[in-house]
N, C-alpha and C. Protein backbone atom coordinates (compact mmCIF):
# COMPACT_ATOMS: atom_id res chain seq x y z
N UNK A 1 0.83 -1.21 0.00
CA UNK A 1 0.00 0.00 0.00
C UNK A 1 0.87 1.26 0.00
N UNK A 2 1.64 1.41 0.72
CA UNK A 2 2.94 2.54 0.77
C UNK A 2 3.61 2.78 -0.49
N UNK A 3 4.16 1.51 -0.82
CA UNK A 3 4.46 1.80 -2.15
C UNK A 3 3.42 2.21 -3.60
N UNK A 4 2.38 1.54 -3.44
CA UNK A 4 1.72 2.38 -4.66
C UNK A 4 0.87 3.37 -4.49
N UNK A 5 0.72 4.49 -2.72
CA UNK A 5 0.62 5.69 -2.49
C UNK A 5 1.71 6.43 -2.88
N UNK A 6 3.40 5.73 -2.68
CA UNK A 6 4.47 6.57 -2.79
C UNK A 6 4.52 6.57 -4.43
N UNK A 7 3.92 5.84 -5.46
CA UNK A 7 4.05 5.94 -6.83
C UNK A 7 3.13 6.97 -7.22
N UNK A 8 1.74 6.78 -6.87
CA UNK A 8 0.74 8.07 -7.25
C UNK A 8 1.33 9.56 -6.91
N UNK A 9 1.93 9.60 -5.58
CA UNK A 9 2.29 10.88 -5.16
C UNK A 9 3.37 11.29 -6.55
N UNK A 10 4.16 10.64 -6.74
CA UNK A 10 5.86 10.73 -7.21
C UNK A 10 4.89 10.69 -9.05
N UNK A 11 3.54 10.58 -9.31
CA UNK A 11 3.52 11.08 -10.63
C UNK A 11 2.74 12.18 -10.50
N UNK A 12 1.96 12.30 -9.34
CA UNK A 12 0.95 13.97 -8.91
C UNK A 12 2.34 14.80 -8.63
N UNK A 13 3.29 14.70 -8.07
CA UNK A 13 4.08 15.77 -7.94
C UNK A 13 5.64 15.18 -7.43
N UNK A 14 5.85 14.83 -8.77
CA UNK A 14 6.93 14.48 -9.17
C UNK A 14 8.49 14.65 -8.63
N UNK A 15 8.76 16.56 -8.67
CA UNK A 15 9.89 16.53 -8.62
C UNK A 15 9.78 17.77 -7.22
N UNK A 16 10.84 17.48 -6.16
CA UNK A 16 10.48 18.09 -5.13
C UNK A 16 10.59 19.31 -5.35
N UNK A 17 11.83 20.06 -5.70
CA UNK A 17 12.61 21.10 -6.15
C UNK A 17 11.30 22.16 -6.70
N UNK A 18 10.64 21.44 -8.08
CA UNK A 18 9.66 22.22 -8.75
C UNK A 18 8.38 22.38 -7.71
N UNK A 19 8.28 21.72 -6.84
CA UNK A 19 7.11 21.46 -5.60
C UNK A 19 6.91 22.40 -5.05
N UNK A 20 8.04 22.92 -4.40
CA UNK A 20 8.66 23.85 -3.44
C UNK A 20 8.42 25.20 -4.25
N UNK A 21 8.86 24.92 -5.16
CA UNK A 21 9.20 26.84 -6.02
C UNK A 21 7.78 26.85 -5.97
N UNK A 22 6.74 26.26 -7.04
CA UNK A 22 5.02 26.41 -7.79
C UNK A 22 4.39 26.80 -6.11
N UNK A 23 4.79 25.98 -4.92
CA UNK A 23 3.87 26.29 -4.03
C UNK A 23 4.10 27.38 -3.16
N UNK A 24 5.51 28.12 -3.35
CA UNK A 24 6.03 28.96 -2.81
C UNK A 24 5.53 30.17 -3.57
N UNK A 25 5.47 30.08 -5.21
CA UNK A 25 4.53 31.40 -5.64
C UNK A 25 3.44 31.42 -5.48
N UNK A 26 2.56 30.32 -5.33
CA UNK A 26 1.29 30.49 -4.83
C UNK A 26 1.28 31.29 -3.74
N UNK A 27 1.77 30.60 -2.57
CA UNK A 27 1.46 31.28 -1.07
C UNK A 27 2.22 32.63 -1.32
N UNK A 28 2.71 32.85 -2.25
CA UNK A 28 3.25 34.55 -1.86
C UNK A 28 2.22 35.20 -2.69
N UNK A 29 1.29 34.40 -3.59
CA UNK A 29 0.39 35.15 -4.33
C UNK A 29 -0.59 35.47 -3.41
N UNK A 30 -0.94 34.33 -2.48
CA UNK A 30 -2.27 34.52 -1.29
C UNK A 30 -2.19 35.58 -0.32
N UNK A 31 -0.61 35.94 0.05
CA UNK A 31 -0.66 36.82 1.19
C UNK A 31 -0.44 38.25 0.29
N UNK A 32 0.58 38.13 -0.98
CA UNK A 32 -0.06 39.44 -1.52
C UNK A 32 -1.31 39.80 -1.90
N UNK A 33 -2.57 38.92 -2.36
CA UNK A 33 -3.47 39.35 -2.33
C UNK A 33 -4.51 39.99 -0.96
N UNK A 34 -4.18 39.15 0.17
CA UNK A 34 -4.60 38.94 1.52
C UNK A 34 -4.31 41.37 2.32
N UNK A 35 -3.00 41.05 2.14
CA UNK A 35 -1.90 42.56 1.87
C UNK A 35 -3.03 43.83 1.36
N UNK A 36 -2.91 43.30 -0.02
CA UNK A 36 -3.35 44.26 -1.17
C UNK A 36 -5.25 45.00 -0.56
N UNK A 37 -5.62 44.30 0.22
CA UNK A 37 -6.94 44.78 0.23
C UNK A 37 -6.97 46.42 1.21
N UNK A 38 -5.85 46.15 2.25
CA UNK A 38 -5.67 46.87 2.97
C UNK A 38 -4.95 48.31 2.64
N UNK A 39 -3.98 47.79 1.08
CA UNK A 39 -3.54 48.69 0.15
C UNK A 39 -4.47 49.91 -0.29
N UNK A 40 -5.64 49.34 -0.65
CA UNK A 40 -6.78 50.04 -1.60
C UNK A 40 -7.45 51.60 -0.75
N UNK A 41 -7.64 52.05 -2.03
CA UNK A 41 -8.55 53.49 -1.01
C UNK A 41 -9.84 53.24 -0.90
N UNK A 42 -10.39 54.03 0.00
CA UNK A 42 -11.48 53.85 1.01
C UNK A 42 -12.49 53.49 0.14
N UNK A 43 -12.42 54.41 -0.93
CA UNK A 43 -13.36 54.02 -2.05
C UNK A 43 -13.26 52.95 -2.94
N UNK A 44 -12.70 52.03 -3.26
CA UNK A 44 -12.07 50.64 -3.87
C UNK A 44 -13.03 49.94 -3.02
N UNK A 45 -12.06 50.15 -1.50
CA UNK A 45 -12.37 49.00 -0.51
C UNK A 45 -14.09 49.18 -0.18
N UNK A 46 -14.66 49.98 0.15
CA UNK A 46 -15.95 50.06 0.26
C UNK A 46 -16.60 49.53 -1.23
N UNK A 47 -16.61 49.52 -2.34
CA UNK A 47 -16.96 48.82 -3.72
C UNK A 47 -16.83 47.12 -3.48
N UNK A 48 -15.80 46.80 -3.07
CA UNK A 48 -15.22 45.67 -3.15
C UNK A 48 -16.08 44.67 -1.77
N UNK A 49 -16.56 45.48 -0.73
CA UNK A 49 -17.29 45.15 0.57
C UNK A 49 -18.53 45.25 -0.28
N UNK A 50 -19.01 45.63 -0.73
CA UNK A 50 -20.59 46.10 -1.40
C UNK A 50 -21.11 44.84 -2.33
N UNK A 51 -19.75 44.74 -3.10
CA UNK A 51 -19.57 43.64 -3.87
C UNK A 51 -20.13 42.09 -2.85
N UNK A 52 -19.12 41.97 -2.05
CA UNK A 52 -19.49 40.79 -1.33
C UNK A 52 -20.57 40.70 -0.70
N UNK A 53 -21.82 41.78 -0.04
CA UNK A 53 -22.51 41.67 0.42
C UNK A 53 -23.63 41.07 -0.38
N UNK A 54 -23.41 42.05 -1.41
CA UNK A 54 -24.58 41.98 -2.95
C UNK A 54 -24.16 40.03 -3.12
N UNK A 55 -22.98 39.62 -3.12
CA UNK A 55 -22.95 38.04 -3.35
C UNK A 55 -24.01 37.04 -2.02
N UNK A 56 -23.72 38.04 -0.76
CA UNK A 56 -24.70 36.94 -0.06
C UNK A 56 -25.68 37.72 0.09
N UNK A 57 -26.20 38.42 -0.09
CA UNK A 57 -27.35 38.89 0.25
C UNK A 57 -28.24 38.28 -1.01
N UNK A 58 -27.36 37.50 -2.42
CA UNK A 58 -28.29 37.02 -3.56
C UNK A 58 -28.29 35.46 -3.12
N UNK A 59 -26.91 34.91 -2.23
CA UNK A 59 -27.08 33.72 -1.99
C UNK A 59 -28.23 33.21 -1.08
N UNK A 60 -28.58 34.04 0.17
CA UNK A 60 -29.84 34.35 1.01
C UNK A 60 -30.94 34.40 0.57
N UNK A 61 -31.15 34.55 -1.00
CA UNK A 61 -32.47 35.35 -1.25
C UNK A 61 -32.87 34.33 -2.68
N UNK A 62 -31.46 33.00 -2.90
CA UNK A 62 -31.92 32.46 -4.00
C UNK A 62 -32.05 32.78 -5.32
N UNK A 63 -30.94 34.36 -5.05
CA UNK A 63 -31.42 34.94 -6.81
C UNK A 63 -29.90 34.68 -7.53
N UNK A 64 -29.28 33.57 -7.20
CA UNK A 64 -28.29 33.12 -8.51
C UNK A 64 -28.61 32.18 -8.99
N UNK A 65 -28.57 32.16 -10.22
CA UNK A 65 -28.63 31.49 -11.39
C UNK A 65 -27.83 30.25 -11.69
N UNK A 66 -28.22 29.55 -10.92
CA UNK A 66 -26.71 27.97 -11.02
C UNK A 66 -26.49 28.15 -12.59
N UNK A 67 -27.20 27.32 -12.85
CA UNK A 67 -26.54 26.83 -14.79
C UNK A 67 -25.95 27.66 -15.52
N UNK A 68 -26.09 29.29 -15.10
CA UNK A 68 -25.49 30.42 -15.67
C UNK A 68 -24.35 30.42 -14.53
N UNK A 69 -24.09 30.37 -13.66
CA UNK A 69 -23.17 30.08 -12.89
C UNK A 69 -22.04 28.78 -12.75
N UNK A 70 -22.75 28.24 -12.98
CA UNK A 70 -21.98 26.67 -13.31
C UNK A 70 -21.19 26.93 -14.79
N UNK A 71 -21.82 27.65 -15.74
CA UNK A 71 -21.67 27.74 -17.22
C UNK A 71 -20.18 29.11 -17.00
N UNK A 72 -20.10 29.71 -16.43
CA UNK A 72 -19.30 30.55 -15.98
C UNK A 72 -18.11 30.21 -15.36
N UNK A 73 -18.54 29.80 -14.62
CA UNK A 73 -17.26 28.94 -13.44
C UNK A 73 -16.42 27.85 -14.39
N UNK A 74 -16.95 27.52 -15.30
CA UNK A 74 -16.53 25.95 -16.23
C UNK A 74 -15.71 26.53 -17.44
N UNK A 75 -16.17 27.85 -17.98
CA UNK A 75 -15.73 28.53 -18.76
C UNK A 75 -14.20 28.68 -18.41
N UNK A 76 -14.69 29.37 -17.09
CA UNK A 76 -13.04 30.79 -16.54
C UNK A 76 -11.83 29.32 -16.08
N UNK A 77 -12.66 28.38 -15.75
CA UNK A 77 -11.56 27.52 -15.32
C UNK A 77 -11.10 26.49 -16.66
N UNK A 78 -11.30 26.22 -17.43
CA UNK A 78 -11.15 25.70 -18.40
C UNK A 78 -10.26 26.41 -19.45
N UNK A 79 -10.57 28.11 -19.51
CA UNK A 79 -9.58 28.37 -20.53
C UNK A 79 -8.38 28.82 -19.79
N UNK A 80 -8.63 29.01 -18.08
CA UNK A 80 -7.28 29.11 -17.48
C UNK A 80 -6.54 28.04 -17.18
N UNK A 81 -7.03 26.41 -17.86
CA UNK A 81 -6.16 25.20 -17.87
C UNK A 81 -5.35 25.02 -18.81
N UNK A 82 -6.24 25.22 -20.15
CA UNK A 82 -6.05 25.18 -21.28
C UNK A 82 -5.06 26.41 -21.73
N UNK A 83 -5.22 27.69 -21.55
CA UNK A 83 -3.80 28.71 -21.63
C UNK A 83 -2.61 28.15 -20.62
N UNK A 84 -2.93 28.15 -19.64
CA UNK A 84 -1.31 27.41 -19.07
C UNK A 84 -1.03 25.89 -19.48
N UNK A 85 -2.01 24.93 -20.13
CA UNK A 85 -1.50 23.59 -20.14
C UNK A 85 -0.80 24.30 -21.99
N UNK A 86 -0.94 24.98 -22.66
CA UNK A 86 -0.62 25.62 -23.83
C UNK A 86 0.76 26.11 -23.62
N UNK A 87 0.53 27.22 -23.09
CA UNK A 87 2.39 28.00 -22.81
C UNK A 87 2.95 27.11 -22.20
N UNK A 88 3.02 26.45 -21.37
CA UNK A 88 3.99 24.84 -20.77
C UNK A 88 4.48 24.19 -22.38
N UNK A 89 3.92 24.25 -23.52
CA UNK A 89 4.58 23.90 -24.21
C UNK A 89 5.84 24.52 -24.69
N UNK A 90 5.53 25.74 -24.71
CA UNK A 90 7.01 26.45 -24.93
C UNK A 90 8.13 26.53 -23.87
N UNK A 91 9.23 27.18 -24.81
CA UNK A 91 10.08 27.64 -23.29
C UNK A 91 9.48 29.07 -22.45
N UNK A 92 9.33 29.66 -23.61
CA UNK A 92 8.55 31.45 -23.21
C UNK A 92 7.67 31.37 -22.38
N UNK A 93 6.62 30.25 -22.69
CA UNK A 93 5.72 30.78 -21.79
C UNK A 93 5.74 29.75 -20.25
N UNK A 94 6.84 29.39 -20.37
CA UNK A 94 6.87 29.19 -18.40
C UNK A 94 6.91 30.17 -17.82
N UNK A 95 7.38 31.37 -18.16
CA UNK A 95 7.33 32.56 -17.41
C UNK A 95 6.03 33.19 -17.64
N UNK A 96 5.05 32.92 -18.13
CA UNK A 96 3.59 33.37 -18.06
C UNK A 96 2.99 32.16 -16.96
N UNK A 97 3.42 31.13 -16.97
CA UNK A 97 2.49 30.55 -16.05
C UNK A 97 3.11 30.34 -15.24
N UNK A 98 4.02 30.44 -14.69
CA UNK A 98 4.91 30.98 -13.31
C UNK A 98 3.92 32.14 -12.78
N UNK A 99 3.57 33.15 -13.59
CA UNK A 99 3.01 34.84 -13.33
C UNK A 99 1.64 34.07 -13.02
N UNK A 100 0.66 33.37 -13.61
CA UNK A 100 -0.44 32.63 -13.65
C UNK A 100 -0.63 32.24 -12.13
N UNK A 101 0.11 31.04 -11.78
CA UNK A 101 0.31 30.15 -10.62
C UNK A 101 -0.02 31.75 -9.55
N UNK A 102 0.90 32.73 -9.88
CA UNK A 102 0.95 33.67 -8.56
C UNK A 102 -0.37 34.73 -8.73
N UNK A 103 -0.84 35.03 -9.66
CA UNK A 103 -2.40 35.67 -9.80
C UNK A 103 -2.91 34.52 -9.34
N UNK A 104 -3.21 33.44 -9.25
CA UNK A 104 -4.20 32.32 -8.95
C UNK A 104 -4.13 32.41 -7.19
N UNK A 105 -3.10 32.67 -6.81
CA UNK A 105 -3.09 32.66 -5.29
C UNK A 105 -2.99 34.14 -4.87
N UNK A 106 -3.02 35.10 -5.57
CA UNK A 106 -3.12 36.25 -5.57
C UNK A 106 -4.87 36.59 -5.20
N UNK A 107 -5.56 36.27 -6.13
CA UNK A 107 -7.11 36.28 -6.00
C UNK A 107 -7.64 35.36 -5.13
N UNK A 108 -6.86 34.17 -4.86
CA UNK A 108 -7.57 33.43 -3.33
C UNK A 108 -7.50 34.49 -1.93
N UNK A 109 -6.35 34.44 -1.96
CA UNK A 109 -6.16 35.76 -0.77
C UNK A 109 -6.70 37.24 -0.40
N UNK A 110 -7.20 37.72 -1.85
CA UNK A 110 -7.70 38.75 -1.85
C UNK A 110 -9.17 38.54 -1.64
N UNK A 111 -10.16 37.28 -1.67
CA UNK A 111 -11.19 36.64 -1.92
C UNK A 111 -11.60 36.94 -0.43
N UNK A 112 -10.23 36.06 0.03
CA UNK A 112 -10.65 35.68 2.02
C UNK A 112 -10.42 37.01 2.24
N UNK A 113 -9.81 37.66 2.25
CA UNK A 113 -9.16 39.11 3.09
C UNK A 113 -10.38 39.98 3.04
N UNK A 114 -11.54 39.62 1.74
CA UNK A 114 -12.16 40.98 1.82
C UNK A 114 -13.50 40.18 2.00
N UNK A 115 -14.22 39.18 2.29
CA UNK A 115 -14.64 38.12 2.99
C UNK A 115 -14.64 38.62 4.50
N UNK A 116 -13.61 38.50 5.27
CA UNK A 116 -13.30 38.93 6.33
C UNK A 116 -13.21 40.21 6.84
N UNK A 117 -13.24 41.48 6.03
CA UNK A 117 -13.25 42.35 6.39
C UNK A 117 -14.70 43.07 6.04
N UNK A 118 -15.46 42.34 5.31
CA UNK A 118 -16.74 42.66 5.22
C UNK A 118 -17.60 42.25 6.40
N UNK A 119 -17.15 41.02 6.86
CA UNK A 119 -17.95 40.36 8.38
C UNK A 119 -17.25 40.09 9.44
N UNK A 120 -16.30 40.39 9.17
CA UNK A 120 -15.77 40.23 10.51
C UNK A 120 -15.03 38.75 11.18
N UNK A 121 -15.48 38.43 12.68
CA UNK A 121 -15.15 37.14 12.75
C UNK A 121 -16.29 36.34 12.45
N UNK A 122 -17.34 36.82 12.15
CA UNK A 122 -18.43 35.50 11.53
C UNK A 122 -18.02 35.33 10.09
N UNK A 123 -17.36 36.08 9.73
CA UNK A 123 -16.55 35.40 8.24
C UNK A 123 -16.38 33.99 8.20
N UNK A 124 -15.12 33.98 9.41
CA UNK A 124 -14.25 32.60 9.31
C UNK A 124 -15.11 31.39 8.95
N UNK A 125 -16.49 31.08 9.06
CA UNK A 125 -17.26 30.01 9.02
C UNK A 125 -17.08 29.75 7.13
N UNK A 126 -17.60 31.04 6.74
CA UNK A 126 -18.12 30.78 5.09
C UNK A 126 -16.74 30.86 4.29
N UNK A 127 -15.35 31.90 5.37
CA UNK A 127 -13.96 31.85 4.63
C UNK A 127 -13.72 30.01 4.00
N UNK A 128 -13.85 29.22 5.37
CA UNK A 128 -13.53 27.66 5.48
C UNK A 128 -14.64 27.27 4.27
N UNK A 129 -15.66 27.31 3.92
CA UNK A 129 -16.58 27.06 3.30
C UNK A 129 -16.30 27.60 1.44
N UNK A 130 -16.00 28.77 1.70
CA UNK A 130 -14.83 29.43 0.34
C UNK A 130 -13.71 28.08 -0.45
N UNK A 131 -12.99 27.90 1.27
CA UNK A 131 -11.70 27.20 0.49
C UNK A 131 -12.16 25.85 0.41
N UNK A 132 -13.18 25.21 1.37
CA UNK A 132 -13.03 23.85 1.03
C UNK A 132 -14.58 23.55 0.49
N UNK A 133 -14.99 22.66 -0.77
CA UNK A 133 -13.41 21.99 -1.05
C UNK A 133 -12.96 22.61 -2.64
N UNK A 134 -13.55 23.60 -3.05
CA UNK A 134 -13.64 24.25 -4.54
C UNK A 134 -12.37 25.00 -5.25
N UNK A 135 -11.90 25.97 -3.71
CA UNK A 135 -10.55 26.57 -4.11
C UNK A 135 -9.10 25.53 -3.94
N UNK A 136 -9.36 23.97 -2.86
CA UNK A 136 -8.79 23.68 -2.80
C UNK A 136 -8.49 22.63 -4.25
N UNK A 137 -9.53 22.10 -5.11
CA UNK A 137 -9.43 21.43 -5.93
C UNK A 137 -8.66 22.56 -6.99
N UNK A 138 -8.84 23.60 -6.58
CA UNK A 138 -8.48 24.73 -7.94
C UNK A 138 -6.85 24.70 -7.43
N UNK A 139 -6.63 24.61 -6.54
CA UNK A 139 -4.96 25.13 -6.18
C UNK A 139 -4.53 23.31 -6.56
N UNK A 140 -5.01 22.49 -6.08
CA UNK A 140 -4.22 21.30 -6.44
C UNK A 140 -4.12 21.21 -7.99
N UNK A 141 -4.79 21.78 -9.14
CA UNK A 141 -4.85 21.82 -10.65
C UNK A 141 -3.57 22.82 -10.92
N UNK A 142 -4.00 23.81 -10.34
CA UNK A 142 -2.75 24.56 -10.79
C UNK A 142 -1.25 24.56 -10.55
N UNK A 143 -1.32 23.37 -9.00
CA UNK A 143 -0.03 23.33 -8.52
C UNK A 143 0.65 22.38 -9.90
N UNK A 144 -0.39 21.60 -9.96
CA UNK A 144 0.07 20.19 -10.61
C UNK A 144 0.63 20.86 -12.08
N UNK A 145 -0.57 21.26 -13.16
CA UNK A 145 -0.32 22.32 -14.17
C UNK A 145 1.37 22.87 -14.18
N UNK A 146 1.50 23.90 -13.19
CA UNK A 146 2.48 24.25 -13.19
C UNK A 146 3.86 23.85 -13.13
N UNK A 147 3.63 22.71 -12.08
CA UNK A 147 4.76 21.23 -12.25
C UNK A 147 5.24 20.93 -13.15
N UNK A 148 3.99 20.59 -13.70
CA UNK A 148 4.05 19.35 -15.20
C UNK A 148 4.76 20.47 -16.01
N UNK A 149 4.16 21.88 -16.41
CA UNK A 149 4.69 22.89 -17.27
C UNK A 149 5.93 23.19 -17.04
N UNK A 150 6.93 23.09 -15.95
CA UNK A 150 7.76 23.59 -16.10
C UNK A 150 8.14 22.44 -16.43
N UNK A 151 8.18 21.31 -15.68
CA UNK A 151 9.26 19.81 -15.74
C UNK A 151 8.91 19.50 -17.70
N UNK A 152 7.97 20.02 -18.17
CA UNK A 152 7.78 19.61 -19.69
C UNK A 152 8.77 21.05 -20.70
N UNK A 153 9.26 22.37 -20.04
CA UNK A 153 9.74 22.84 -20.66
C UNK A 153 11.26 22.43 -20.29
N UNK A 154 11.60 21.90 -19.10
CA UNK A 154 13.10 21.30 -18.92
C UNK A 154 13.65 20.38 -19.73
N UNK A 155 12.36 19.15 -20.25
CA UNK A 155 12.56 18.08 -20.75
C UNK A 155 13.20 18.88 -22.23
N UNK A 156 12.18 19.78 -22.90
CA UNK A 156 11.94 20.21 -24.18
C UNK A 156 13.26 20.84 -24.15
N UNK A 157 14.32 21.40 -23.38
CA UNK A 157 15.52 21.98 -23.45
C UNK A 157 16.43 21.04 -23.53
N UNK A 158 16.16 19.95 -22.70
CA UNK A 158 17.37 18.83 -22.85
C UNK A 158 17.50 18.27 -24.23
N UNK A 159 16.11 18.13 -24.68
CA UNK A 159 16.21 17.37 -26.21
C UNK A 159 16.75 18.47 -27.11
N UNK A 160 16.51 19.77 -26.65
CA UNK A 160 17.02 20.63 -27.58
C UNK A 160 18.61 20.39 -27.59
N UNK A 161 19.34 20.82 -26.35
CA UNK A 161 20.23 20.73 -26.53
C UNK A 161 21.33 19.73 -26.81
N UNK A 162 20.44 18.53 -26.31
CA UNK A 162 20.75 17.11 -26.97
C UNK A 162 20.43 16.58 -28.12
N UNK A 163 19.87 17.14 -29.14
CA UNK A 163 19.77 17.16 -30.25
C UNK A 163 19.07 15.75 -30.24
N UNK A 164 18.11 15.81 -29.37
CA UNK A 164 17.00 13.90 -29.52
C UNK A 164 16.00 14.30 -30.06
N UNK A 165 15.15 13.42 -30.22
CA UNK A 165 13.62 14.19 -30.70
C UNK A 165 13.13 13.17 -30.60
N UNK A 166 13.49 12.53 -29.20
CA UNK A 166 11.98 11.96 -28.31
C UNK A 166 11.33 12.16 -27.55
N UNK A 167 10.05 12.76 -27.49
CA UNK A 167 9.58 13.71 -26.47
C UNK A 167 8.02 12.93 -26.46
N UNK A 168 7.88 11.78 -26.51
CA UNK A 168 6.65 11.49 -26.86
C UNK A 168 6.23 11.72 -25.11
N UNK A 169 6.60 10.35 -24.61
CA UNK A 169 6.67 9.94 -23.02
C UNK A 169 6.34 11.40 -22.23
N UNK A 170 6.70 11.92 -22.35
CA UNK A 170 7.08 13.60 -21.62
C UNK A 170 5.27 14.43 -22.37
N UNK A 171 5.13 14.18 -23.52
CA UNK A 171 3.83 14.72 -24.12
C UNK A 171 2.41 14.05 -23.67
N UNK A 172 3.32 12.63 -23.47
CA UNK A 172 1.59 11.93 -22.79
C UNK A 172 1.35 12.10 -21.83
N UNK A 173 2.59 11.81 -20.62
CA UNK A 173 2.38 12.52 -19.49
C UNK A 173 1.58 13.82 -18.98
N UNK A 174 2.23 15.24 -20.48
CA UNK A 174 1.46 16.26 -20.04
C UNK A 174 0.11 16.13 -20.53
N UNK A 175 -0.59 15.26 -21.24
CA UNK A 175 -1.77 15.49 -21.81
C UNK A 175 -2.90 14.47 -20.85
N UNK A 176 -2.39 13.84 -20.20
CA UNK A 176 -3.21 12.66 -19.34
C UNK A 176 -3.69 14.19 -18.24
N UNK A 177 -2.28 15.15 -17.56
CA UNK A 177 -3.04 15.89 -16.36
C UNK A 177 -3.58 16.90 -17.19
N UNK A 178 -3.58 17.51 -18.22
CA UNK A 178 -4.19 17.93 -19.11
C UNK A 178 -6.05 17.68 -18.33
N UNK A 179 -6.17 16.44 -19.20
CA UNK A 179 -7.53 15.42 -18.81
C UNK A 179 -7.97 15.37 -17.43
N UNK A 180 -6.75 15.35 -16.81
CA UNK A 180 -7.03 14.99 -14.96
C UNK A 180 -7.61 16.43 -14.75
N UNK A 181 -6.89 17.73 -14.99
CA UNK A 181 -7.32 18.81 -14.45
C UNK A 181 -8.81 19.27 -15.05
N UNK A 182 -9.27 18.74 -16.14
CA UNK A 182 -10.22 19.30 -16.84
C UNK A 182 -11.28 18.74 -15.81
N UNK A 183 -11.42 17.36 -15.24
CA UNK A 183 -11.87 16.21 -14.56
C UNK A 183 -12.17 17.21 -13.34
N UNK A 184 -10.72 17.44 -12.59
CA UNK A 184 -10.99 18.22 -11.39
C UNK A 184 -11.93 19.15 -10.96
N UNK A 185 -11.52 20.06 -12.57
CA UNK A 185 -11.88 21.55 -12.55
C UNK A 185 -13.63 21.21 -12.79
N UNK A 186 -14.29 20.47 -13.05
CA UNK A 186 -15.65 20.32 -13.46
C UNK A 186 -15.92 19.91 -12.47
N UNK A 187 -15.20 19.40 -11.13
CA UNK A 187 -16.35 18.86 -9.76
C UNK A 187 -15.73 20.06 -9.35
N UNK A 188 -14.88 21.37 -8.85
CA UNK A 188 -14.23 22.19 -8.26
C UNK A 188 -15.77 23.49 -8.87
N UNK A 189 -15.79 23.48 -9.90
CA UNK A 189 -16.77 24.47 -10.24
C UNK A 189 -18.49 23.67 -9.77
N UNK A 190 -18.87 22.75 -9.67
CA UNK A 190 -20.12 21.64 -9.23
C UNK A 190 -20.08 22.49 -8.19
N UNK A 191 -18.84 21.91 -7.11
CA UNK A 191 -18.98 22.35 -5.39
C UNK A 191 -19.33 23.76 -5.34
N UNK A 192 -18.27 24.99 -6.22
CA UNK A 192 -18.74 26.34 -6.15
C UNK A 192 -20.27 26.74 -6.57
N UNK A 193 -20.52 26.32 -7.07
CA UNK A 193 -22.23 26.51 -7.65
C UNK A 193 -23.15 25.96 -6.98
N UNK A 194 -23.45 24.74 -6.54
CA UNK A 194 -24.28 24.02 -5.40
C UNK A 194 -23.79 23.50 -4.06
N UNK A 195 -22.79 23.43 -4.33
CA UNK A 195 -21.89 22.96 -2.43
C UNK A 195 -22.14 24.44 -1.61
N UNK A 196 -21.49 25.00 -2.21
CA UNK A 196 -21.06 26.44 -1.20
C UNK A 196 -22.28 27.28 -1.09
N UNK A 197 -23.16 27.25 -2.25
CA UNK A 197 -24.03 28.28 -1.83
C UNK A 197 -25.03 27.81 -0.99
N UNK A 198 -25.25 26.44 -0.94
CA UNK A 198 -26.30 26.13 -0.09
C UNK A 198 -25.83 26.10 1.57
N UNK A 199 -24.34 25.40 1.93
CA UNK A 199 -23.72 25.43 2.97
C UNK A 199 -23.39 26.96 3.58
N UNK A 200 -23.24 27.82 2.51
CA UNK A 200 -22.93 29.44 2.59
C UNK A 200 -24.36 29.63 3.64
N UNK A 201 -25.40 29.57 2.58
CA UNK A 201 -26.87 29.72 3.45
C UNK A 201 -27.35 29.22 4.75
N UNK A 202 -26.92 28.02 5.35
CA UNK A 202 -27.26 27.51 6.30
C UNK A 202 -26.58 28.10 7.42
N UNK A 203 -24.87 28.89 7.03
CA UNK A 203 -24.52 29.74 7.94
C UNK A 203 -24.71 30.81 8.24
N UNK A 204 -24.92 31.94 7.52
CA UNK A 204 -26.11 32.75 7.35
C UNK A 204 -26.78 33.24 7.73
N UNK A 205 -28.12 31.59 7.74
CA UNK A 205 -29.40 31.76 8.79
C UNK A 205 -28.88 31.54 10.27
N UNK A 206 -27.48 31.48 10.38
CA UNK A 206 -27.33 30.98 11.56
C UNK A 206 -26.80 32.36 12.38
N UNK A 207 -26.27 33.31 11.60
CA UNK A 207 -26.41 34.49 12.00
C UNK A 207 -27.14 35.19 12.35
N UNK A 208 -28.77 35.35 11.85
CA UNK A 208 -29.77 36.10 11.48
C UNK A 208 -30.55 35.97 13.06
């Protein structure tokens, strides 16, 4: 059993080195976003509080639109798989989805920070409810994404400079998490559309 947990892990996230860096720009993306709210002028930050209220005060009241919501959520996450599982093919664009990986944890942080500063400590209930389990399926896609993208532009340099041109192994690999993330990203957007808003509501009424 150890050993074919220690094989799944060692093809979800392969190489430690790249582990460390992808999850290290994330978390500096979360606390700069987390930062940034406190950045903003009075007038931003009051828009941005107005914003979140207007989100539960429609989740309370039943006036979102799942299937237009679901249809949305499936969209934004799909062409943000599909543009970074894309530039991972080049060398150029690892440095766009390096920048990607850190906006992705950039907007989690800024999500909770202004979450929390709209309610306070009755936040923390619907913050936990935010991350699990929708943002967390979204950060495990992108960690992985970003992995695979860089470890597929290292490969693509070695053959360059080794003058091989076998890159199949290295292409199926990236196209299977390709599939895996598309997989993810369609129960990660499910949970955001019917998980959270109904669990959102039950905390809520528990305020009221």
């Amino acid at each position: 059993m150890k050993k074919k947990k220690t094989k799944i892990l060692d093809i979800i996230l392969p190489s430690k080195k790249i582990n460390y860096f992808i999850i290290t720009i994330l978390v500096l993306g979360v606390i700069s976003g987390s930062i940034f709210l406190v950045m903003l002028s009075e007038t931003d930050k009051t828009t941005t509080i107005n914003q979140i209220k207007t989100f539960f005060d429609n989740v309370s009241n039943n006036s979102i639109n799942n299937g237009l919501a679901l249809k949305n959520s499936l969209i934004i996450n799909y062409i943000f798989i599909i543009v970074v599982w894309i530039l991972g093919l080049s060398i150029i664009g690892i440095l766009f989805n390096i920048f990607l990986v850190y906006i992705k944890g950039f907007i989690l942080g800024f999500s909770i920070s202004s979450i929390v500063a709209t309610y306070s400590y009755k936040a923390i209930p619907a913050s936990i409810l935010y991350i699990f389990p929708a943002q967390i399926l979204n950060i495990i896609v992108i960690c992985i994404l970003g992995i695979y993208s860089i470890m597929f532009t290292k490969n693509l340099l070695t053959i360059i400079i080794s003058k091989k041109t076998n890159n199949r192994v290295m292409l199926k690999k990236y196209t299977i998490i390709l599939i895996f993330s598309i997989i993810i990203s369609f129960i990660s957007s499910l949970s955001e559309v019917y998980l959270f808003p109904n669990l959102l509501k039950l905390i809520i009424s528990l305020y009221k």
